[in-house]
N, C-alpha and C. Protein backbone atom coordinates (compact mmCIF):
# COMPACT_ATOMS: atom_id res chain seq x y z
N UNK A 1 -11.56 -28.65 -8.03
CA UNK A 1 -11.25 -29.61 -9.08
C UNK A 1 -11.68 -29.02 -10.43
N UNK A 2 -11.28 -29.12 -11.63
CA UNK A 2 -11.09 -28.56 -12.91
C UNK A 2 -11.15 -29.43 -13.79
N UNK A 3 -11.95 -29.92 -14.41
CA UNK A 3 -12.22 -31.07 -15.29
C UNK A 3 -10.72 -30.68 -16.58
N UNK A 4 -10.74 -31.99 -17.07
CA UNK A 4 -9.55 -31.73 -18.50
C UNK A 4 -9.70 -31.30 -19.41
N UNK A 5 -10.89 -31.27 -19.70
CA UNK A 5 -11.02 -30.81 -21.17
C UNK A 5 -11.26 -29.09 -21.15
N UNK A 6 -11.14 -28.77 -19.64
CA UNK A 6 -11.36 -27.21 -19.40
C UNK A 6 -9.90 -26.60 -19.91
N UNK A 7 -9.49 -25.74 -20.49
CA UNK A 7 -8.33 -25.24 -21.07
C UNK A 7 -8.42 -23.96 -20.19
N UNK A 8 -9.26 -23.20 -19.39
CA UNK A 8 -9.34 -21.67 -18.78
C UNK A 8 -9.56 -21.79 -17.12
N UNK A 9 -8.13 -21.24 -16.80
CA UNK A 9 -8.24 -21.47 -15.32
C UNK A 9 -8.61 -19.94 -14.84
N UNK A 10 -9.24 -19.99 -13.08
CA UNK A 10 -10.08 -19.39 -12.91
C UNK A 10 -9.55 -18.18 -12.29
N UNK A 11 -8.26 -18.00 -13.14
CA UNK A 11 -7.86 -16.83 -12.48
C UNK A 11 -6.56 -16.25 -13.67
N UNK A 12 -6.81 -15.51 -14.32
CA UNK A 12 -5.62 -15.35 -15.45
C UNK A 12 -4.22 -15.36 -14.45
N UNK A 13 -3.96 -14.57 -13.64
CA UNK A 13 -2.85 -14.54 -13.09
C UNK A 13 -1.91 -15.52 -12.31
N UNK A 14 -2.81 -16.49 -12.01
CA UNK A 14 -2.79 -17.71 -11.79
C UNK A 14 -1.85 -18.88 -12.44
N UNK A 15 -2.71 -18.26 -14.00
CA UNK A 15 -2.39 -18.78 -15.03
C UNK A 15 -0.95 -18.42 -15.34
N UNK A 16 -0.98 -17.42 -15.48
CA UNK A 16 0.68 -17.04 -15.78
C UNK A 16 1.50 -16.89 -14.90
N UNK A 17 1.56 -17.00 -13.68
CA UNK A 17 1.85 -17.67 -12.71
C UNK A 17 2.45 -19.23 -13.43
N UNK A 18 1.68 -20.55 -13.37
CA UNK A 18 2.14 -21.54 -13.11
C UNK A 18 2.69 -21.58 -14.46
N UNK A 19 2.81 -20.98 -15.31
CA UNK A 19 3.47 -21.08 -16.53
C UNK A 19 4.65 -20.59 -16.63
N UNK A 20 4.78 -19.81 -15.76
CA UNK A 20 6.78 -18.96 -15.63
C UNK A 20 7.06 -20.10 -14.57
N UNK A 21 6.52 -20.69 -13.67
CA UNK A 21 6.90 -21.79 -12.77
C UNK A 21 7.54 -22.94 -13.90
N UNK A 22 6.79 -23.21 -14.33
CA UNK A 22 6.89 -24.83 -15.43
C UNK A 22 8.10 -23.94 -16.54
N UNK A 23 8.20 -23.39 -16.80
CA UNK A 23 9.58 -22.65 -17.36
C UNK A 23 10.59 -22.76 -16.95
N UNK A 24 10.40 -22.42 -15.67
CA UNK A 24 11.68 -22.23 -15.01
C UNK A 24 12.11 -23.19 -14.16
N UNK A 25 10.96 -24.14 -14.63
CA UNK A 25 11.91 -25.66 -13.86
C UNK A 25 11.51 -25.89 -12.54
N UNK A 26 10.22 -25.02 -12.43
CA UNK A 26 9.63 -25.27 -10.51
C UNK A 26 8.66 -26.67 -10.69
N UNK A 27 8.84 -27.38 -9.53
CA UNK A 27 7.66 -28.40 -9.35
C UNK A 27 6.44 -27.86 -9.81
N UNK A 28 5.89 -28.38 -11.14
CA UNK A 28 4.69 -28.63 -11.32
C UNK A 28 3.32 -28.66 -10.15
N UNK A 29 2.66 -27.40 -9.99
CA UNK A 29 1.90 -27.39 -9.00
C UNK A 29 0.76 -28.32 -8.98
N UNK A 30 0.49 -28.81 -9.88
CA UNK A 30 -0.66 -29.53 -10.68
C UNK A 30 -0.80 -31.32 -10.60
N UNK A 31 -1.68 -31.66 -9.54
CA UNK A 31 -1.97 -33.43 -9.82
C UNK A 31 -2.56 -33.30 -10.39
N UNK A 32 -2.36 -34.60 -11.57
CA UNK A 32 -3.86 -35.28 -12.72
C UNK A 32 -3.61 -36.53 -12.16
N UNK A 33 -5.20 -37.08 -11.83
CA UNK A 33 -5.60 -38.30 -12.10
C UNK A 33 -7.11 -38.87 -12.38
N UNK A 34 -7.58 -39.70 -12.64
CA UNK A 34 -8.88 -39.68 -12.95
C UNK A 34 -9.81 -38.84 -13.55
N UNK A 35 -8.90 -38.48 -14.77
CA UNK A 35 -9.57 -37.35 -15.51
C UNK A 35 -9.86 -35.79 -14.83
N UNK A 36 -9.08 -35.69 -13.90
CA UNK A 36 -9.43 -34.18 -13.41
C UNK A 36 -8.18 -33.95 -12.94
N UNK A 37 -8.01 -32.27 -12.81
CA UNK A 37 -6.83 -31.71 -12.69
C UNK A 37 -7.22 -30.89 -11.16
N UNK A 38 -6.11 -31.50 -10.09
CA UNK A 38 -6.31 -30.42 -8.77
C UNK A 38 -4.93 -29.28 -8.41
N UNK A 39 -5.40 -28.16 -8.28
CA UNK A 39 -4.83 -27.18 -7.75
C UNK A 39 -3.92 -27.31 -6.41
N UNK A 40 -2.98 -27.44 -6.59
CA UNK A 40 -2.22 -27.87 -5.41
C UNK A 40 -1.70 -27.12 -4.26
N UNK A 41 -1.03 -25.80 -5.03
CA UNK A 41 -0.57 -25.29 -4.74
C UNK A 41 -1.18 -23.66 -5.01
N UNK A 42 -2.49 -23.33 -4.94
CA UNK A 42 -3.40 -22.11 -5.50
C UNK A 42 -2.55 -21.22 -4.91
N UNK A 43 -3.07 -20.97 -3.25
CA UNK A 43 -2.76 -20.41 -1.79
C UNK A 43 -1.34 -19.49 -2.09
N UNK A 44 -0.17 -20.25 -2.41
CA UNK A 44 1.05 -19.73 -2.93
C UNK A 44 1.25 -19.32 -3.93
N UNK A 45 0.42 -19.58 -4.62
CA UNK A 45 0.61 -18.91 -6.01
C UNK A 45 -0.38 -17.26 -6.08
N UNK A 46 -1.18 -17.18 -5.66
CA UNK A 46 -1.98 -15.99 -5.00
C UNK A 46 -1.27 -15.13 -4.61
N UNK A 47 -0.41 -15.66 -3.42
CA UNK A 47 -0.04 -15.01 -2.47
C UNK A 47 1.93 -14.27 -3.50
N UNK A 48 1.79 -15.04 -4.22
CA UNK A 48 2.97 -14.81 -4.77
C UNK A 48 2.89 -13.32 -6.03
N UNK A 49 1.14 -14.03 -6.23
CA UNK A 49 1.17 -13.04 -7.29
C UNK A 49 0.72 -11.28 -6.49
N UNK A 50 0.52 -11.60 -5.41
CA UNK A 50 -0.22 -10.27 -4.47
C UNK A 50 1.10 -9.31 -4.33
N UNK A 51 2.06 -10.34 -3.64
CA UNK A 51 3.05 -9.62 -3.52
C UNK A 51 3.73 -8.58 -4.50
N UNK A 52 3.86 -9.54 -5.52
CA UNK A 52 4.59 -9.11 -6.86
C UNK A 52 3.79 -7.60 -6.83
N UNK A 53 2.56 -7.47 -7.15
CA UNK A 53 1.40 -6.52 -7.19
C UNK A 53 1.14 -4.84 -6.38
N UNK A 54 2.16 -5.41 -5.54
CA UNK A 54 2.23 -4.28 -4.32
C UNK A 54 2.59 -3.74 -4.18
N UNK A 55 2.92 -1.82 -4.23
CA UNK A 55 4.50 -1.07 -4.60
C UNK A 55 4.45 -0.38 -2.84
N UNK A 56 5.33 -0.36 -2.44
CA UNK A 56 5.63 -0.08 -1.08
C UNK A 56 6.86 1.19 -1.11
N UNK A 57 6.45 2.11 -0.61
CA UNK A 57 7.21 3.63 -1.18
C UNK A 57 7.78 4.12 0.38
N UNK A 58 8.97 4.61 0.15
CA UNK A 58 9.64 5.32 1.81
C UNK A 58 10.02 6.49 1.19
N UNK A 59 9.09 7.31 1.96
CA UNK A 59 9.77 8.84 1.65
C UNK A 59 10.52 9.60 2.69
N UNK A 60 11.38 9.46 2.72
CA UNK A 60 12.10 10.26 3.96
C UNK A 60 12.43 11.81 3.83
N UNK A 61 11.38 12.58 4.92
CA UNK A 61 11.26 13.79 4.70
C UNK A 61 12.90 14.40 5.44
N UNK A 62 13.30 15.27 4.56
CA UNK A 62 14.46 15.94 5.08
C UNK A 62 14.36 17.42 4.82
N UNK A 63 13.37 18.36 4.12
CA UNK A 63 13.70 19.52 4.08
C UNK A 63 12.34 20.23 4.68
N UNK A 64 11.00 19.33 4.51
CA UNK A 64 9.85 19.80 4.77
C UNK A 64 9.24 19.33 5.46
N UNK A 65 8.63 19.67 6.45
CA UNK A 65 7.42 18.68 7.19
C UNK A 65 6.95 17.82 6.57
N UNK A 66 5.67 17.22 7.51
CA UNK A 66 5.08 16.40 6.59
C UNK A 66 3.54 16.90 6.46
N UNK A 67 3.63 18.04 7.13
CA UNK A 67 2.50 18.84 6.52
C UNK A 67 3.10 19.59 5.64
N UNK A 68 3.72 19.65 4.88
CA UNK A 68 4.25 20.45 3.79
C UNK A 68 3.63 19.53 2.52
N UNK A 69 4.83 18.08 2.86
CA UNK A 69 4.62 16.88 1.77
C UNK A 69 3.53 16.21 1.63
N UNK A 70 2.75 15.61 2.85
CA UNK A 70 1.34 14.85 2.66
C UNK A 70 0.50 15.54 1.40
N UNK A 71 0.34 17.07 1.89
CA UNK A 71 -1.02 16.93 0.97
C UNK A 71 -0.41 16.99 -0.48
N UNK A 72 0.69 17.19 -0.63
CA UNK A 72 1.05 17.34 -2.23
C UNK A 72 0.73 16.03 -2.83
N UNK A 73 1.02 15.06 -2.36
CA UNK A 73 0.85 13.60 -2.76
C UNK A 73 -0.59 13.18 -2.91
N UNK A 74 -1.20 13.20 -1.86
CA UNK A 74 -2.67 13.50 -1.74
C UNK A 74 -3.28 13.50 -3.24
N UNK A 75 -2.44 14.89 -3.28
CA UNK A 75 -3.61 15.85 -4.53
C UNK A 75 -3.32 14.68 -5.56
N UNK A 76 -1.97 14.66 -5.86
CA UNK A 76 -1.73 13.29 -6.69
C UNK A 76 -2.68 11.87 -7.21
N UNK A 77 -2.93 11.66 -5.79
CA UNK A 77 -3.80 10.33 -5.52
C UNK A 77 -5.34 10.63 -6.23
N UNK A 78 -6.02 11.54 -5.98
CA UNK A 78 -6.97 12.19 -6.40
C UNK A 78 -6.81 12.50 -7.57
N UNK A 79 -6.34 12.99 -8.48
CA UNK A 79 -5.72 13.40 -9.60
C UNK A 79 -6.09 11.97 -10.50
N UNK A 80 -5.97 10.60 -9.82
CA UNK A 80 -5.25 9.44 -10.79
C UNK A 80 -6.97 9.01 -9.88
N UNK A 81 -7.76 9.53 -9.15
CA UNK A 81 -8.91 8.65 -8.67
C UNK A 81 -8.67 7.84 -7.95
N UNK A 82 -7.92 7.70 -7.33
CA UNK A 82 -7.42 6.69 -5.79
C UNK A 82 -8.06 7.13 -4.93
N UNK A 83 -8.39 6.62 -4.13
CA UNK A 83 -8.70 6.59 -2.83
C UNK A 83 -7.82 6.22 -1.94
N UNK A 84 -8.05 6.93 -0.63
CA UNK A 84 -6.86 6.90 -0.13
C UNK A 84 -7.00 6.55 1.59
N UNK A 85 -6.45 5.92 2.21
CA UNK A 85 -6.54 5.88 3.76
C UNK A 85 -4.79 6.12 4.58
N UNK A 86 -5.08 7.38 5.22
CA UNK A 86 -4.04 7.66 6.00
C UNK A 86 -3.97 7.25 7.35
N UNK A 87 -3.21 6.35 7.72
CA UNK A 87 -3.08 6.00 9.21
C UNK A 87 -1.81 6.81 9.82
N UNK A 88 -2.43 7.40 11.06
CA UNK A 88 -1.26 8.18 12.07
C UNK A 88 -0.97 7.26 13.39
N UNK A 89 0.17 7.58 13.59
CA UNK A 89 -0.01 6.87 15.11
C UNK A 89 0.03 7.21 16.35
N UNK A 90 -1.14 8.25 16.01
CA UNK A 90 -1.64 8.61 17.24
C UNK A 90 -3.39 9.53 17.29
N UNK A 91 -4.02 9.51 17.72
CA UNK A 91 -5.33 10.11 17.37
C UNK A 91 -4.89 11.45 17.64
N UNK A 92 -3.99 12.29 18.57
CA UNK A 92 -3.50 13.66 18.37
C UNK A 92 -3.11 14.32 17.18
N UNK A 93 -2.52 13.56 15.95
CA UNK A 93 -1.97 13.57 15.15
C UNK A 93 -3.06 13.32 14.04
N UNK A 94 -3.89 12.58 14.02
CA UNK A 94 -5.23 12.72 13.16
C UNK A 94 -5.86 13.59 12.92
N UNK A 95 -6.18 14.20 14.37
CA UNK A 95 -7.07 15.72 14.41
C UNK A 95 -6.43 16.53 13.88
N UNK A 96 -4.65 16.44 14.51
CA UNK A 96 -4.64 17.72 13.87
C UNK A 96 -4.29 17.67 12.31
N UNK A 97 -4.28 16.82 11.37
CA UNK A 97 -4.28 16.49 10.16
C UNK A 97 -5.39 17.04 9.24
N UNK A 98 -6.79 16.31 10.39
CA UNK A 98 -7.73 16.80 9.94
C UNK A 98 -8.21 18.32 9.42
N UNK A 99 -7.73 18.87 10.87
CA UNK A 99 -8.05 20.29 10.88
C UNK A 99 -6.93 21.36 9.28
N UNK A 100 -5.76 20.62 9.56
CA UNK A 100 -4.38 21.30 8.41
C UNK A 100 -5.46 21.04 6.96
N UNK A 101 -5.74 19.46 6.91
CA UNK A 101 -6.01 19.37 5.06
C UNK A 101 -7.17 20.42 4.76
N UNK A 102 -8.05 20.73 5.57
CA UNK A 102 -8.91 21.79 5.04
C UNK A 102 -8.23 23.29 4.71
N UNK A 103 -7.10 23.53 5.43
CA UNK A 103 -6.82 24.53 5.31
C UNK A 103 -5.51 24.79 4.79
N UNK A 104 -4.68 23.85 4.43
CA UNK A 104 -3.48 24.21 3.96
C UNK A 104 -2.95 24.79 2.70
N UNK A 105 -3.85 24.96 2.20
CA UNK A 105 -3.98 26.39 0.85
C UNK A 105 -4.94 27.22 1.15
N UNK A 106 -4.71 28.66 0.81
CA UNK A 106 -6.18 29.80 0.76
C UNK A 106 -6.55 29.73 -0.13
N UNK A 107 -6.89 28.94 -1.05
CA UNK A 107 -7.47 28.71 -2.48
C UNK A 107 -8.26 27.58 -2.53
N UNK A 108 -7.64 26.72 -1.70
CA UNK A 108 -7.92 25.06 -2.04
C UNK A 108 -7.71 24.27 -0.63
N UNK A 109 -8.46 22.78 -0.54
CA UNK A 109 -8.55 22.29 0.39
C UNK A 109 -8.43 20.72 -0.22
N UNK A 110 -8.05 19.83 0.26
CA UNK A 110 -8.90 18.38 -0.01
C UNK A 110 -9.62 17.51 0.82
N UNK A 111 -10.71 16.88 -0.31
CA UNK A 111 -11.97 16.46 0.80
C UNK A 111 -11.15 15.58 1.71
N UNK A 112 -12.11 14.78 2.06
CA UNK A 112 -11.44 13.85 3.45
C UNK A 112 -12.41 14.04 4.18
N UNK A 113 -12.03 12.83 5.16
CA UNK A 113 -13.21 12.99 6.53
C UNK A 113 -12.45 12.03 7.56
N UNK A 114 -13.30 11.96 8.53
CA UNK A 114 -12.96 10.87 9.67
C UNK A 114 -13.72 10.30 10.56
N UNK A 115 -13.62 9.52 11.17
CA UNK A 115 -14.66 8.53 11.42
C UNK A 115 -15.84 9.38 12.28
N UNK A 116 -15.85 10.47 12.94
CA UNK A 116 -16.77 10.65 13.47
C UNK A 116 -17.55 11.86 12.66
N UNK A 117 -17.33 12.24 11.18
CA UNK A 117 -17.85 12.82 10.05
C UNK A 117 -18.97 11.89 9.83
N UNK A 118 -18.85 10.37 9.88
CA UNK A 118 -19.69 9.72 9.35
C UNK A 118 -19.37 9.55 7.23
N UNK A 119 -20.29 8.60 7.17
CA UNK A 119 -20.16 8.34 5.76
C UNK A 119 -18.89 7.43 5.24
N UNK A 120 -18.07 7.22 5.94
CA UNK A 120 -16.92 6.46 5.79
C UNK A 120 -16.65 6.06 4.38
N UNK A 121 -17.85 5.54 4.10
CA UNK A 121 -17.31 4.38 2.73
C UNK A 121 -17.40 5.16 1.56
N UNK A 122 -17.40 6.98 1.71
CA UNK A 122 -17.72 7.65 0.40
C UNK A 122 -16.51 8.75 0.60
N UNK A 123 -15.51 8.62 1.64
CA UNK A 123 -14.10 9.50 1.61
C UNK A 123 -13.64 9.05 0.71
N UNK A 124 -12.89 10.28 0.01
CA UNK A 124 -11.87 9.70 -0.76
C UNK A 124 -10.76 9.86 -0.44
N UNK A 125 -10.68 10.31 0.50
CA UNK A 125 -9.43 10.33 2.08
C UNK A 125 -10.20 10.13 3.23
N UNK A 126 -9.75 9.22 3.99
CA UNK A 126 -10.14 8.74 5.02
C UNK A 126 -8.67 8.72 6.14
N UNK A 127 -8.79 9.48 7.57
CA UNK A 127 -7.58 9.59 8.24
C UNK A 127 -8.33 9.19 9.53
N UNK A 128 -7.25 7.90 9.91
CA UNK A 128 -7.45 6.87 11.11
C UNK A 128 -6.14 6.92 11.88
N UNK A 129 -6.22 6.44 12.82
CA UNK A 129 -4.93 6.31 13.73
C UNK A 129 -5.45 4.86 13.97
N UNK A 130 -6.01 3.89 13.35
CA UNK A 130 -5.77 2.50 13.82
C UNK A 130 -6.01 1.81 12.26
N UNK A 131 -6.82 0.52 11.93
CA UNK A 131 -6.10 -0.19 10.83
C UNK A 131 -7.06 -0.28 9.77
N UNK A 132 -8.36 0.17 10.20
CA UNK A 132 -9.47 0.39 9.20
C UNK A 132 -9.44 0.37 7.97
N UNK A 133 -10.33 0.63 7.15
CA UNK A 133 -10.14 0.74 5.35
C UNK A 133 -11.47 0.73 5.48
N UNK A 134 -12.75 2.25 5.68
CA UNK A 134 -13.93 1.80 5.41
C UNK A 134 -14.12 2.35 3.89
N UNK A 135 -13.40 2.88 3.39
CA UNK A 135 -13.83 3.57 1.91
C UNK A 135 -13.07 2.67 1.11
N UNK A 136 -12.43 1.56 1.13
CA UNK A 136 -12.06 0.23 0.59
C UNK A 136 -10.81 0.88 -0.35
N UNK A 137 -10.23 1.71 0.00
CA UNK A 137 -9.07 2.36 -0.64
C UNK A 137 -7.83 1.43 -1.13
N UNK A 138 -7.18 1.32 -1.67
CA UNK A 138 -6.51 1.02 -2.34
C UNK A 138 -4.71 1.26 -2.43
N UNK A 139 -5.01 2.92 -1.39
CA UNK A 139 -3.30 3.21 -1.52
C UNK A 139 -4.07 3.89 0.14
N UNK A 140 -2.76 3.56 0.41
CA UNK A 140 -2.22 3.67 2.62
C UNK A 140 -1.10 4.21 2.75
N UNK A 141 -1.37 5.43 3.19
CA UNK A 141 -0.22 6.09 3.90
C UNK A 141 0.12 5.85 5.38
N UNK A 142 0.90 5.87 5.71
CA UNK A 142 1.32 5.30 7.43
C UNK A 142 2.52 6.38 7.34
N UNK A 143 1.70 6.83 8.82
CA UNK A 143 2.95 8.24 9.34
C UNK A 143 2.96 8.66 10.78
N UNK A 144 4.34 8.40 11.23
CA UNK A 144 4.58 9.01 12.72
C UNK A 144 4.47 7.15 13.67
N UNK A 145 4.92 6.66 12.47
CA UNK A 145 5.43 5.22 13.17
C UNK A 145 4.01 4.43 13.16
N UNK A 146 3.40 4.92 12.69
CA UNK A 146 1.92 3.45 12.44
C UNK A 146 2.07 2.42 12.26
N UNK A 147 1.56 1.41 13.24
CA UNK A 147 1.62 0.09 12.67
C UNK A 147 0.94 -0.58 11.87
N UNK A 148 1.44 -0.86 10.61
CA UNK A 148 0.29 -1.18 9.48
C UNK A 148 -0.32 -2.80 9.52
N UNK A 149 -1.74 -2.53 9.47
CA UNK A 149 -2.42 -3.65 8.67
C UNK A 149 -2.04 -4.50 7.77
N UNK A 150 -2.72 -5.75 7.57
CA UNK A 150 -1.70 -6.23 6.25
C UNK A 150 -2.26 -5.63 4.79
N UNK A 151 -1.64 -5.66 4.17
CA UNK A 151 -1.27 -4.60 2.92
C UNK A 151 -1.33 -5.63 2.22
N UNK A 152 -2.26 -6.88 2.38
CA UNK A 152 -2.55 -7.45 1.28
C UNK A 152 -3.36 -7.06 0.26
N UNK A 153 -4.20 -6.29 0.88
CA UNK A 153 -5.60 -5.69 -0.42
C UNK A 153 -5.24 -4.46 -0.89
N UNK A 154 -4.46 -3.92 -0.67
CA UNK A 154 -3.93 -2.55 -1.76
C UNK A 154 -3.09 -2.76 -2.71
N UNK A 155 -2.39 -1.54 -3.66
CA UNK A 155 -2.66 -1.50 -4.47
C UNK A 155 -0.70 -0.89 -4.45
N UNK A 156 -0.70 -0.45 -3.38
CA UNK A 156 0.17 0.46 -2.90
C UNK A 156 0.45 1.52 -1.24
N UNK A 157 1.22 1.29 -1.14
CA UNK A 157 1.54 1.46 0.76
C UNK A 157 2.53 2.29 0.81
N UNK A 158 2.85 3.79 1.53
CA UNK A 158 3.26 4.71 1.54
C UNK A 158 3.74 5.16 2.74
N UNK A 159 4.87 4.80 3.31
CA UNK A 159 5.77 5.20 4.45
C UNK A 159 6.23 6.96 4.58
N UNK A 160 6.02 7.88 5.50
CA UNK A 160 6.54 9.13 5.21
C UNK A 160 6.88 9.33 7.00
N UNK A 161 8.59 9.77 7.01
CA UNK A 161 8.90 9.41 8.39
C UNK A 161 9.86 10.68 8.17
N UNK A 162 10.12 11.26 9.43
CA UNK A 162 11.11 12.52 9.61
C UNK A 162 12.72 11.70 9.67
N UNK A 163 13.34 12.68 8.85
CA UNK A 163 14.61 11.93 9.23
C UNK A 163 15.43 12.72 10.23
N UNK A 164 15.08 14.04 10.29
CA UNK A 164 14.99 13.98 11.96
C UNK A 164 15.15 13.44 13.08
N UNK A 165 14.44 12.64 13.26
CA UNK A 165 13.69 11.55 14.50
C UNK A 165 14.28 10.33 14.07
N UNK A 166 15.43 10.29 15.34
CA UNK A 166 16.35 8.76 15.54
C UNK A 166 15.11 7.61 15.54
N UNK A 167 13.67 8.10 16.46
CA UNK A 167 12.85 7.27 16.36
C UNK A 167 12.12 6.60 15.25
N UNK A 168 12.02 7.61 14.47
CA UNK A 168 10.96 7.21 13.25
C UNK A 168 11.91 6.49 12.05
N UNK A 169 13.21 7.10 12.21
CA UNK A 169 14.03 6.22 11.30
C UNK A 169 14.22 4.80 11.74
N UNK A 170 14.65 4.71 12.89
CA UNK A 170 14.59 3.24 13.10
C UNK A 170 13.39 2.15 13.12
N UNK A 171 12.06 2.95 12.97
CA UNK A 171 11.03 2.32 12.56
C UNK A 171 10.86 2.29 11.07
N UNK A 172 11.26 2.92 10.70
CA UNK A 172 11.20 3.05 8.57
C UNK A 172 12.56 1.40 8.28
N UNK A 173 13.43 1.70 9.31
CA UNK A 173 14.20 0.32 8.79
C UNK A 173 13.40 -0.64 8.97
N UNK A 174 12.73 -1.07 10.49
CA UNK A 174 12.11 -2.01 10.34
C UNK A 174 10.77 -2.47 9.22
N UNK A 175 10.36 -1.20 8.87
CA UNK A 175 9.17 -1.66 7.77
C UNK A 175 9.88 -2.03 6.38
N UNK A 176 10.93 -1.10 6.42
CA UNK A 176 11.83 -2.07 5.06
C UNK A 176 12.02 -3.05 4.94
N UNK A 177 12.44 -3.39 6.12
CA UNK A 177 12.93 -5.31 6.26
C UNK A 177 11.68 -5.94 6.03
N UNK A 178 10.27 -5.90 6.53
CA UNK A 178 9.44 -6.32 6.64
C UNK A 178 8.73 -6.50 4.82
N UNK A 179 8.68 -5.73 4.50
CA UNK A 179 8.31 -5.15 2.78
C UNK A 179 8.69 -6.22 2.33
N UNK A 180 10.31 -6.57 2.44
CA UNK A 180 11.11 -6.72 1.85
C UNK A 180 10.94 -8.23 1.67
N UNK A 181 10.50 -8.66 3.33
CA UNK A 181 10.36 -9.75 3.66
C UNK A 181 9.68 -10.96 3.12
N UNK A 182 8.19 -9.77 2.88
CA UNK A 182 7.05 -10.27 2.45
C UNK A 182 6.98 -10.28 0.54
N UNK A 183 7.90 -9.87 0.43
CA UNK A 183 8.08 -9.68 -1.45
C UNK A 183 7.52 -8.78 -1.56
N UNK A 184 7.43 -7.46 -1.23
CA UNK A 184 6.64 -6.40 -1.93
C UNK A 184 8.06 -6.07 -2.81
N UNK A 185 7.24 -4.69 -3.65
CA UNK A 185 8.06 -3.67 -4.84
C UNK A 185 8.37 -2.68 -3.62
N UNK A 186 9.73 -2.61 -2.85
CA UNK A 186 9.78 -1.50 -1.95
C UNK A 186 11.23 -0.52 -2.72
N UNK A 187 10.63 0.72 -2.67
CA UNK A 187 11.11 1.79 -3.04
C UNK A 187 11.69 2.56 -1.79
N UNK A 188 12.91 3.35 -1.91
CA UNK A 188 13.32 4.61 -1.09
C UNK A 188 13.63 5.51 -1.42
N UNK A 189 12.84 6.99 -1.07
CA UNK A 189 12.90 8.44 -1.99
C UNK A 189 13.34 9.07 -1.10
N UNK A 190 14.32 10.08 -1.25
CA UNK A 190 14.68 11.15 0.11
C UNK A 190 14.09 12.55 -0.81
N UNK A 191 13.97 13.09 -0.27
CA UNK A 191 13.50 14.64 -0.32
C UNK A 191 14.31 15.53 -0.34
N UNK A 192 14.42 16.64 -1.49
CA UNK A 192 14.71 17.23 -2.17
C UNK A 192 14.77 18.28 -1.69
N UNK A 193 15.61 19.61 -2.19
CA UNK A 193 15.77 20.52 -0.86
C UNK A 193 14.34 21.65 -1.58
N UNK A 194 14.03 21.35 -2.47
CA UNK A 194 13.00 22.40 -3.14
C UNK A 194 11.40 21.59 -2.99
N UNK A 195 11.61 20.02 -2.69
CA UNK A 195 10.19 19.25 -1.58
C UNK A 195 10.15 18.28 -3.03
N UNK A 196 10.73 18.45 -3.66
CA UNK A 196 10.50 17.07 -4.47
C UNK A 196 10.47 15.87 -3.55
N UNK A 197 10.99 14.73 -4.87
CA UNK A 197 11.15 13.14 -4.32
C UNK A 197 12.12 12.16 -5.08
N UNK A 198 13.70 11.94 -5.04
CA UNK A 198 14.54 11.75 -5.27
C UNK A 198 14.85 10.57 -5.27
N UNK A 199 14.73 9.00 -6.06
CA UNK A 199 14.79 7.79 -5.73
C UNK A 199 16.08 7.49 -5.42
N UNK A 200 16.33 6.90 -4.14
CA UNK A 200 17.91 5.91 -4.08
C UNK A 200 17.83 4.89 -4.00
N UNK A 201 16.66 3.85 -3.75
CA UNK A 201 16.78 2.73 -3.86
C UNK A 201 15.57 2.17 -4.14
């Protein structure tokens, strides 16, 4: 409850939120009576603004592995201070991730760890094969058909699937639909024959 004479609600986004609503002609989320104003409709309006909030990216590898492409992006993420959690779907596919990011330049490596490194909550790559987030990361990569967590608390969610594999494509449709479903910002990049990232949709 929110007394009347309060003019500052407790969430700016909130705020501008129910104000493009009352614009645009949506039911007024808002009872007044007895001198106080109740939140009616918070829950959806949250959830509306999370969505909006969320950029959901499909990269469909066509010229390079995805040990070619992962760590380039990576470096990216690091670059901008993200933190990052990669889910595989499979713990075979973790290890051997693990073992590639240390070594996939003779110059250079990126940190990272995994759960049995210890320290969890101080990776700034963290690579799981199940739904975790102990370094409270912000951007999620999912690769080799992972089933993702909900992707309410990030920031940004990162699909990278062989187009290759009849399998993995028909799992990249279904996470589209799903994205799509839920109101995220979903993007589709195909790959470039020199390893770029090419937007089509």
């Amino acid at each position: 409850m929110v007394r009347l004479c309060s003019h500052v609600y407790a969430e700016k986004l909130e705020f501008c939120m129910l104000a493009c609503m009352c614009c645009a002609g949506a039911p007024h989320p808002l009872t007044v009576w007895d001198g106080t104003v109740q939140l009616l409709s918070a829950h959806s309006v949250k959830a509306s603004v999370t969505a909006m909030s969320i950029d959901v990216l499909f990269y469909h590898l066509m010229h390079q592995p995805l040990e070619a492409a992962l760590p380039k992006l990576l470096l990216k993420c690091l670059e901008r201070d993200w933190r990052v959690v990669v889910q595989t779907g499979s713990d075979e596919r973790r290890r051997s991730l693990d073992s590639h990011l240390w070594t996939f330049q003779d110059d250079s490596f990126l940190p990272h760890g995994i759960k049995e490194d210890g320290y969890t909550d101080a990776q700034p790559i963290y690579l799981t094969a199940e739904g975790d987030n102990p370094n409270n990361a912000k951007v999620r990569f999912l690769v080799d058909k992972a089933v993702p967590p909900s992707l309410a608390d990030y920031q940004r969610a990162v699909y990278m699937f062989d187009g290759n594999d009849p399998e993995e494509l028909a799992d990249a449709r279904i996470r589209w639909k799903e994205a799509k479903a839920e109101g995220f910002e979903a993007t589709y990049w195909q790959q470039t024959e020199s390893g770029g990232w090419e937007r089509k949709a």
